[in-house]
Protein backbone atom coordinates (compact mmCIF):
# COMPACT_ATOMS: atom_id res chain seq x y z
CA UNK A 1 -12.08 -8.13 5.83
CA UNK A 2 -11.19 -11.82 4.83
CA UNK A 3 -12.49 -13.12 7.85
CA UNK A 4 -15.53 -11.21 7.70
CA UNK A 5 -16.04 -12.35 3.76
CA UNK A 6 -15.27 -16.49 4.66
CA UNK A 7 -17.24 -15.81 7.55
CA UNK A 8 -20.80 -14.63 5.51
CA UNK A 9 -19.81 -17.45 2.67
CA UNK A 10 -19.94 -19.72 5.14
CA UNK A 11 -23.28 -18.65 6.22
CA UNK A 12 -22.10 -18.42 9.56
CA UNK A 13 -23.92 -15.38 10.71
CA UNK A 14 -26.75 -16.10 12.54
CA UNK A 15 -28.45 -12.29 12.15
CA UNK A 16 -27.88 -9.81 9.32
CA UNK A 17 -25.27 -7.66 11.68
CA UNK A 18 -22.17 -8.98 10.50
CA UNK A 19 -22.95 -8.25 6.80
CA UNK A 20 -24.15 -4.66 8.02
CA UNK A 21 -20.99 -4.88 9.84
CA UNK A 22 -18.50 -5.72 7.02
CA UNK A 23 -20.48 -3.35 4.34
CA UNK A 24 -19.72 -0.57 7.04
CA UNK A 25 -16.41 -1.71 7.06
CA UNK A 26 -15.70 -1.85 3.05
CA UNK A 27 -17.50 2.13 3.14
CA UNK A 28 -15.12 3.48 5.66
CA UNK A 29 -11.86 1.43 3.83
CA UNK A 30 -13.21 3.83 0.62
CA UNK A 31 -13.50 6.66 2.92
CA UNK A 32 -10.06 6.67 4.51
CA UNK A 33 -8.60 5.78 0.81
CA UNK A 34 -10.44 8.72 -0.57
CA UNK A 35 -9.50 11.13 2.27
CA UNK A 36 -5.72 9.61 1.94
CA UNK A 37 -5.52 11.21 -1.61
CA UNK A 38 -7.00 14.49 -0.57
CA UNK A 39 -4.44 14.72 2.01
CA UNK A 40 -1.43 13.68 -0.60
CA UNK A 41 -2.85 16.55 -2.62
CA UNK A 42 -2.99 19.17 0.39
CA UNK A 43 0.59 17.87 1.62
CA UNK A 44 1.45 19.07 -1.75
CA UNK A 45 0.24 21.90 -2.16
CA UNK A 46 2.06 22.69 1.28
CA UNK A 47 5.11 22.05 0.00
CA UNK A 48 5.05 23.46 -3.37
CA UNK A 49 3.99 27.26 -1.94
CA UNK A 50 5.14 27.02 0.93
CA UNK A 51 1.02 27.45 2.60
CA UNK A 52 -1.18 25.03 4.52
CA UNK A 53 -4.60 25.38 3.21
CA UNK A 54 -7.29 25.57 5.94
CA UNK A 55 -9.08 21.83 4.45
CA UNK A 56 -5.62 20.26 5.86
CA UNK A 57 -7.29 20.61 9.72
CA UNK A 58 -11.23 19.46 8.59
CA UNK A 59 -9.54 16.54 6.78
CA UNK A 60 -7.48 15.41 9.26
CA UNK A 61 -10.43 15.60 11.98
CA UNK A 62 -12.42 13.66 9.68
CA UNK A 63 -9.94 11.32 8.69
CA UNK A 64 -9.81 10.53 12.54
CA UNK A 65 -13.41 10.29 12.88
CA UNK A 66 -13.64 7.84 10.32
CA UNK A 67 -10.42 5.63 11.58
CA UNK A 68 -12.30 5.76 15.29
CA UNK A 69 -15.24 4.16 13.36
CA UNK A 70 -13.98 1.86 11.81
CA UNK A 71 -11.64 0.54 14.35
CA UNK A 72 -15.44 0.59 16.50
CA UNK A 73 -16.93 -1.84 13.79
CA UNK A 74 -13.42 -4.02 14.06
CA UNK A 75 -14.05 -4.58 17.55
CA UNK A 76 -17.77 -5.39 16.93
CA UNK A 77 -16.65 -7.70 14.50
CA UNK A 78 -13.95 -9.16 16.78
CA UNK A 79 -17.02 -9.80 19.26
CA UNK A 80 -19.50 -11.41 16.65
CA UNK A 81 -16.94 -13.76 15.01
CA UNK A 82 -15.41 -16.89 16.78
């Protein structure tokens, strides 16, 4: 995300795709952060009764979903930037 920030500083983006890119980048960062904490909270509730609520398998698909994304708009980036 440095890169990307010195990069659109610079100016050096010739379109508006690597801002889209590095916005998309900074929402899915707050996604995975925010799914993180659900998951601490889940983990435990697991261990305090003993349980595994039903969320635990939705959250970890989405958490997955949302790493595959972003690791998408890393390689974009990865293209775009010198």
């Amino acid at each position: 995300m440095k890169t990307v920030r010195t990069a659109i500083r610079e100016q050096r983006p010739v379109d508006g795709a690597l801002v889209a890119l590095h916005a998309e980048l900074r929402n899915a960062s707050r996604q995975v952060n925010a799914v993180g904490v659900n998951l601490n909270q889940l983990v435990r509730h697991a261990n305090a009764y003993n349980e595994v609520p039903e969320s635990v398998a939705w959250l970890a698909a989405y958490c997955f979903q949302v790493v595959r994304r972003a690791e998408a708009v890393i390689v974009e980036l990865g293209r775009r930037l010198p």
